[in-house]
Protein backbone atom coordinates (compact mmCIF):
# COMPACT_ATOMS: atom_id res chain seq x y z
CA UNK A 1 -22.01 7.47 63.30
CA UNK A 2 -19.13 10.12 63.19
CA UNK A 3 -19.83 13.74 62.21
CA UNK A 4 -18.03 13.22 58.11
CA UNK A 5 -20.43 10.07 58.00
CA UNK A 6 -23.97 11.62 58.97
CA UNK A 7 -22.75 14.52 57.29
CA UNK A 8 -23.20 12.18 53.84
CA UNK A 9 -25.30 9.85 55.08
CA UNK A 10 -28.11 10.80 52.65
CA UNK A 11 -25.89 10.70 49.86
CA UNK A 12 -26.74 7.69 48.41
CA UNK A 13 -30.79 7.56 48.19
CA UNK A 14 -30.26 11.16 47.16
CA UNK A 15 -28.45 10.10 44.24
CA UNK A 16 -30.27 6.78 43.02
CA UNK A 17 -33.74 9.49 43.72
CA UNK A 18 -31.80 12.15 41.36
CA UNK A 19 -30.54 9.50 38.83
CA UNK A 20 -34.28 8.04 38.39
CA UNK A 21 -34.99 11.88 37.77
CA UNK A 22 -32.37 12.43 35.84
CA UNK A 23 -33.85 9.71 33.23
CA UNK A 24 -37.53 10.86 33.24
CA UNK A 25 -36.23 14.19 32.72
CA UNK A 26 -34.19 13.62 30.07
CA UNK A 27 -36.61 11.64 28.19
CA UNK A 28 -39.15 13.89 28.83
CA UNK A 29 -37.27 16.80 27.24
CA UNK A 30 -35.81 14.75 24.32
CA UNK A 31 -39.15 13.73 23.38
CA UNK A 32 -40.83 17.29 23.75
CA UNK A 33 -44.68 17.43 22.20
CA UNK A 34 -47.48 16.29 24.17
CA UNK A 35 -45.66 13.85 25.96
CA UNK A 36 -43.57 16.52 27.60
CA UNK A 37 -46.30 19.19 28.01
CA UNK A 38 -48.46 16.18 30.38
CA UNK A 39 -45.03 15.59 32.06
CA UNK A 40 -44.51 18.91 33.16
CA UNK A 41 -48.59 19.51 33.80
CA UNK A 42 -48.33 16.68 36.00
CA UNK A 43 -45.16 17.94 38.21
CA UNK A 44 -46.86 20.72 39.21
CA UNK A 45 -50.00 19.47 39.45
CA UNK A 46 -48.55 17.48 42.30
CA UNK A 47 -46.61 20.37 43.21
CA UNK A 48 -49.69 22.11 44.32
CA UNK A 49 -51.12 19.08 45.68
CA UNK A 50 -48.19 19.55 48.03
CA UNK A 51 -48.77 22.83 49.11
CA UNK A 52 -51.83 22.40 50.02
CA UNK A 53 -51.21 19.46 52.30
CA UNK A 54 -48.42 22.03 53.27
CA UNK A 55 -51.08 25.05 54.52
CA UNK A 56 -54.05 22.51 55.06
CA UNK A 57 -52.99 19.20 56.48
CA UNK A 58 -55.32 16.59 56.50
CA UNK A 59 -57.89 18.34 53.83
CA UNK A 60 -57.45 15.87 51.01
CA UNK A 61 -60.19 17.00 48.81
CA UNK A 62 -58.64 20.25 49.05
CA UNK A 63 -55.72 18.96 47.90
CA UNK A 64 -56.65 16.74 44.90
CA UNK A 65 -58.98 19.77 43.79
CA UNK A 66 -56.41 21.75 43.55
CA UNK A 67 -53.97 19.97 42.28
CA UNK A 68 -55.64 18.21 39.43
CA UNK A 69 -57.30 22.36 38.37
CA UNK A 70 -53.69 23.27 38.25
CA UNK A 71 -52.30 20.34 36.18
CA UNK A 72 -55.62 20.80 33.83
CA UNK A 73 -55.23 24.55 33.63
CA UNK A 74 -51.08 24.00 32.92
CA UNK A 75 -51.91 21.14 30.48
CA UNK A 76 -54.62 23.16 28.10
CA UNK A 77 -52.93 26.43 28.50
CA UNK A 78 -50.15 25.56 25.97
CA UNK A 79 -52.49 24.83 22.89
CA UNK A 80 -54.31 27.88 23.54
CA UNK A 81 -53.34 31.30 22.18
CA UNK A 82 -51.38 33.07 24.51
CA UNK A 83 -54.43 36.09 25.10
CA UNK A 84 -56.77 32.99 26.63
CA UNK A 85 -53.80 30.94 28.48
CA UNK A 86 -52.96 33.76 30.82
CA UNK A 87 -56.70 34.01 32.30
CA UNK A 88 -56.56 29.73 32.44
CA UNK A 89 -53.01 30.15 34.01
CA UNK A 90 -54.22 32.55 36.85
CA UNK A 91 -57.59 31.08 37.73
CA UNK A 92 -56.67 28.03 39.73
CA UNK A 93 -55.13 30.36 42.36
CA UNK A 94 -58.01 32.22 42.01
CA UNK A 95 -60.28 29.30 42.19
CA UNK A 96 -57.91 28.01 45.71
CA UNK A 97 -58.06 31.30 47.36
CA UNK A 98 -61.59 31.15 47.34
CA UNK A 99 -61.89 27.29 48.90
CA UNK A 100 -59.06 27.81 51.34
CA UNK A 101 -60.30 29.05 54.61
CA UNK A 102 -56.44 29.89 55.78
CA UNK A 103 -53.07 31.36 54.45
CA UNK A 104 -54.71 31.97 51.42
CA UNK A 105 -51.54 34.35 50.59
CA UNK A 106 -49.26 31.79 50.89
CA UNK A 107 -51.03 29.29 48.39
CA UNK A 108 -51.97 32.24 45.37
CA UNK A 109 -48.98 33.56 45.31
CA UNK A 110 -47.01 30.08 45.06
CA UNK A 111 -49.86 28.46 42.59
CA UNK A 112 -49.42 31.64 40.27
CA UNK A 113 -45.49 30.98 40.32
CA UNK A 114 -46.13 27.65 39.56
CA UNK A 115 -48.22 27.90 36.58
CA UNK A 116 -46.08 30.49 35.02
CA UNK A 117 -43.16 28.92 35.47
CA UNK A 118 -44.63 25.28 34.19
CA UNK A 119 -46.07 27.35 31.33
CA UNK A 120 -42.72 29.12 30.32
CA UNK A 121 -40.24 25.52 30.81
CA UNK A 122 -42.83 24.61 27.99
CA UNK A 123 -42.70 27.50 25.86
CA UNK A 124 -39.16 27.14 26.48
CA UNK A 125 -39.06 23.46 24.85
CA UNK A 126 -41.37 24.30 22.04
CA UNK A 127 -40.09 27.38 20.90
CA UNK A 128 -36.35 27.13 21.57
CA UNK A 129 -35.93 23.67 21.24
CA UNK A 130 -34.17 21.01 23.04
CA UNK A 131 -30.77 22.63 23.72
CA UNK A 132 -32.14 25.92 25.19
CA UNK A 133 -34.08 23.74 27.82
CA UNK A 134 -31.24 21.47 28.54
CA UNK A 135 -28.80 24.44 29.42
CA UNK A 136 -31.49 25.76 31.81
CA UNK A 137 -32.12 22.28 33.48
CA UNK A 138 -28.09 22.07 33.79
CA UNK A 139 -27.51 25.56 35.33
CA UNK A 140 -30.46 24.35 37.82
CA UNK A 141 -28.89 20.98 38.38
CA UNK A 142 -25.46 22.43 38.73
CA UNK A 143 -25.90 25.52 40.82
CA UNK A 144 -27.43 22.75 43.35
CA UNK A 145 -25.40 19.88 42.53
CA UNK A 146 -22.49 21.81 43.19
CA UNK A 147 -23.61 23.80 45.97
CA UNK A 148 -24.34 20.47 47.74
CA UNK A 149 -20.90 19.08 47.54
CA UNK A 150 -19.41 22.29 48.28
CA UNK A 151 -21.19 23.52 51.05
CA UNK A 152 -20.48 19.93 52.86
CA UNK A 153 -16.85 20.10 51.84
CA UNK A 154 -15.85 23.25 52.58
CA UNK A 155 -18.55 24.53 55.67
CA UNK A 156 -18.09 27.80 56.69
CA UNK A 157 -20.55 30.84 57.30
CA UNK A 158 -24.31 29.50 57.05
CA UNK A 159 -26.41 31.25 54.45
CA UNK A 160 -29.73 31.98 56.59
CA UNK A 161 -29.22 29.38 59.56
CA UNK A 162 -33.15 29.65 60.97
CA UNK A 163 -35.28 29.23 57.62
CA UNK A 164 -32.38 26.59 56.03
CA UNK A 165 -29.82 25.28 58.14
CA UNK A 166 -27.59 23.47 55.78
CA UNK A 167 -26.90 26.21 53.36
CA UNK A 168 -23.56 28.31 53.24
CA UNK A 169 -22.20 30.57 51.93
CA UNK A 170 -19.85 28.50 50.36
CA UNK A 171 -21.88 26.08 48.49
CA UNK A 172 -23.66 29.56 47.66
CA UNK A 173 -20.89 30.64 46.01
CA UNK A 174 -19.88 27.51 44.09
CA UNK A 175 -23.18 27.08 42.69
CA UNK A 176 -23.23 30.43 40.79
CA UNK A 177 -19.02 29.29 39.47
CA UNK A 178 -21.01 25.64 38.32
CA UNK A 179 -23.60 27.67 36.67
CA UNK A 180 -21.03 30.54 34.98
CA UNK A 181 -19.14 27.54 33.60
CA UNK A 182 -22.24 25.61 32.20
CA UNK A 183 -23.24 29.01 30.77
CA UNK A 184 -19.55 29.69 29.04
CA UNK A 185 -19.73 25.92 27.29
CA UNK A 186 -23.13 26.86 25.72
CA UNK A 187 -21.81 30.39 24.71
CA UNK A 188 -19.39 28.12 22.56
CA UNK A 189 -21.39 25.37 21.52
CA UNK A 190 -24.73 27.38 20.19
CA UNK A 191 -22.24 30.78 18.88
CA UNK A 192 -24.41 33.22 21.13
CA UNK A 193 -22.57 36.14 23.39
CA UNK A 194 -20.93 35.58 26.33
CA UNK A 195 -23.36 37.77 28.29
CA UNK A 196 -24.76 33.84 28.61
CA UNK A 197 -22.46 33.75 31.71
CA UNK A 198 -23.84 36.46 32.84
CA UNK A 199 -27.24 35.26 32.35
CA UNK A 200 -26.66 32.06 33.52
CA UNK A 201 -25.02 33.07 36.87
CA UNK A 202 -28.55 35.40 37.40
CA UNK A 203 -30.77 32.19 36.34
CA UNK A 204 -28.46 30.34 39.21
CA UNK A 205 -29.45 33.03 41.52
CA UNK A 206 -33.74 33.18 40.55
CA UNK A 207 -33.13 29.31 41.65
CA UNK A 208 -31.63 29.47 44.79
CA UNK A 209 -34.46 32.36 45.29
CA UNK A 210 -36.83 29.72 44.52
CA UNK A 211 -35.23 27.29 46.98
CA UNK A 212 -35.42 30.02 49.76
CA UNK A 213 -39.06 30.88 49.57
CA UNK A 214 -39.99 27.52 49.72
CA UNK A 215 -37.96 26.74 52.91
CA UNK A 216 -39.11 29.88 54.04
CA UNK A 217 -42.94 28.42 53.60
CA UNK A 218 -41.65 25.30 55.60
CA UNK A 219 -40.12 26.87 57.78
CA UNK A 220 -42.95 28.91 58.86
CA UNK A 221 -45.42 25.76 59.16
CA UNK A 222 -42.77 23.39 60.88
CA UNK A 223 -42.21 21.06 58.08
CA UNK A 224 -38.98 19.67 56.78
CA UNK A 225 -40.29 18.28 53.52
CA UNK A 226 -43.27 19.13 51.19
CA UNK A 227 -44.13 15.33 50.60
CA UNK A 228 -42.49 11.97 50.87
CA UNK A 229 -42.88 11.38 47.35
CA UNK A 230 -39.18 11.17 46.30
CA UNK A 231 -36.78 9.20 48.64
CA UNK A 232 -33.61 11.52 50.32
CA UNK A 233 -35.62 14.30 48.65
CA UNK A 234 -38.55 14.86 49.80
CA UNK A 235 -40.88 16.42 47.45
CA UNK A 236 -40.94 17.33 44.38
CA UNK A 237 -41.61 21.24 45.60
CA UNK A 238 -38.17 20.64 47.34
CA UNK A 239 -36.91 18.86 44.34
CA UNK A 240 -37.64 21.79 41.82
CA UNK A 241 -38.41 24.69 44.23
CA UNK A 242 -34.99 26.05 42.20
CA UNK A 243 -36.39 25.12 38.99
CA UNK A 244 -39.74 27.12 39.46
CA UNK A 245 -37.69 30.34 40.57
CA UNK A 246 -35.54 29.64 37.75
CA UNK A 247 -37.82 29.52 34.77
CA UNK A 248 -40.39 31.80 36.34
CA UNK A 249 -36.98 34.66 35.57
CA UNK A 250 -35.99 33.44 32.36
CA UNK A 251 -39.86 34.07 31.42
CA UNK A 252 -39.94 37.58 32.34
CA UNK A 253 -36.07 38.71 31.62
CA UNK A 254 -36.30 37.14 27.86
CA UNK A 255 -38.93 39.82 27.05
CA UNK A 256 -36.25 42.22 27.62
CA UNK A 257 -33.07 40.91 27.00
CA UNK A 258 -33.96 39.36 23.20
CA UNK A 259 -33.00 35.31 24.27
CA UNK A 260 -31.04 33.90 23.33
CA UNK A 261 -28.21 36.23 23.37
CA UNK A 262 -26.37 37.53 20.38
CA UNK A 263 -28.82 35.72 17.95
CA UNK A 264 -30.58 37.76 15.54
């Protein structure tokens, strides 16, 4: 196989993987209400199901504990006022640090990121509606959508060669233009400021952050992928590692910002 071919040769089970996503996604979001709040417990639910295999490899008890406390935790959280659903949202990695016997750092501070930012993609849906979500999942989907293609295409300068090898600068780059242009046709389409670029270009960034730390985790523990749950993907911690750092953000900026922009 030449260099151009292996280069794409994952190209196609990525994108029959991402397509099946794509549809649970969407239907997931379109449909909101309790059917999207289980949807979203259940991601990262498994999400911490992975992490745990991650930092304790063979302990599947470990694992299923805490994966099923998070999803629980995530799931009940939502219908409870927001005074009780922090103390549920924290005490799974509360509950993990005190079963894990090793890199108990590691695991709080990635359960508490998942939680929150599980809890706010919900809070996002219910209280913004189905628009507000979509242009987050887009700016996501974009700034790595485009950063993929780019990055291949064009090479150039890695980003950080020892944690993740296949990142540039280049596909860097391109994914904050895919996210400032996905955040200019919403500024049109909903009549809110333009400071949505802005915003949109920063959410790009918390999600490449979020892609970092976790192949900074995997990097650290020899590991290429969280799971083999999703074909050409991996995991779904690899699959929405960007997503976490992204909504995790948009949950702390919008309490200073007033999002969305220019409304009200």
């Amino acid at each position: 196989m030449s260099g151009g071919e292996q280069k794409w040769s994952d190209l196609t089970v990525r994108m029959a993987s991402g397509a099946a996503m794509v549809v649970i996604g969407a239907f997931g979001i379109w449909l909101g209400g309790h059917f999207f709040h289980l949807l979203v417990a259940l991601i990262c639910g498994l999400m911490v199901w992975e992490l745990v295999g991650m930092l304790h490899p063979g302990k599947r008890d470990k694992q299923l504990q805490m994966g099923a406390a998070t999803g629980i935790a995530l799931f009940l959280s939502i219908y409870l006022p927001a005074g009780f659903a922090l103390p549920l949202l924290l005490a799974p990695a509360l509950f993990g640090f005190g079963q894990l016997e090793r890199n108990r750092t590691i695991f709080m501070t990635f359960t508490v990121m998942i939680l929150l930012a599980g809890f706010g993609i919900m809070q996002v849906r219910d209280e913004l509606g189905f628009g507000w979500l979509l242009w987050l999942v887009l700016v996501v989907v974009v700034t790595d959508v485009v950063g993929y293609f780019a990055g291949r295409a064009i090479g150039g300068p890695k980003f950080w060669p020892r944690v993740s090898p296949k990142k540039t600068w280049s596909g860097t780059v391109a994914g904050w233009a895919g996210a400032a242009v996905v955040g200019l046709l919403f500024s049109f389409t909903n009549q809110v400021g333009f400071d949505l670029v802005g915003i949109s270009i920063a959410i790009s960034m918390a999600s490449q952050m979020g892609d970092i730390a976790e192949s900074g985790v995997k990097r650290k523990f020899g590991i290429k992928d969280s799971s083999n749950l999703i074909p050409g993907h991996g995991g779904l911690l690899d699959r929405f590692d960007g997503m976490l750092g992204a909504s995790l953000f948009l949950l702390i900026i919008g309490q200073f910002i007033g999002f969305p922009p220019g409304i009200g």
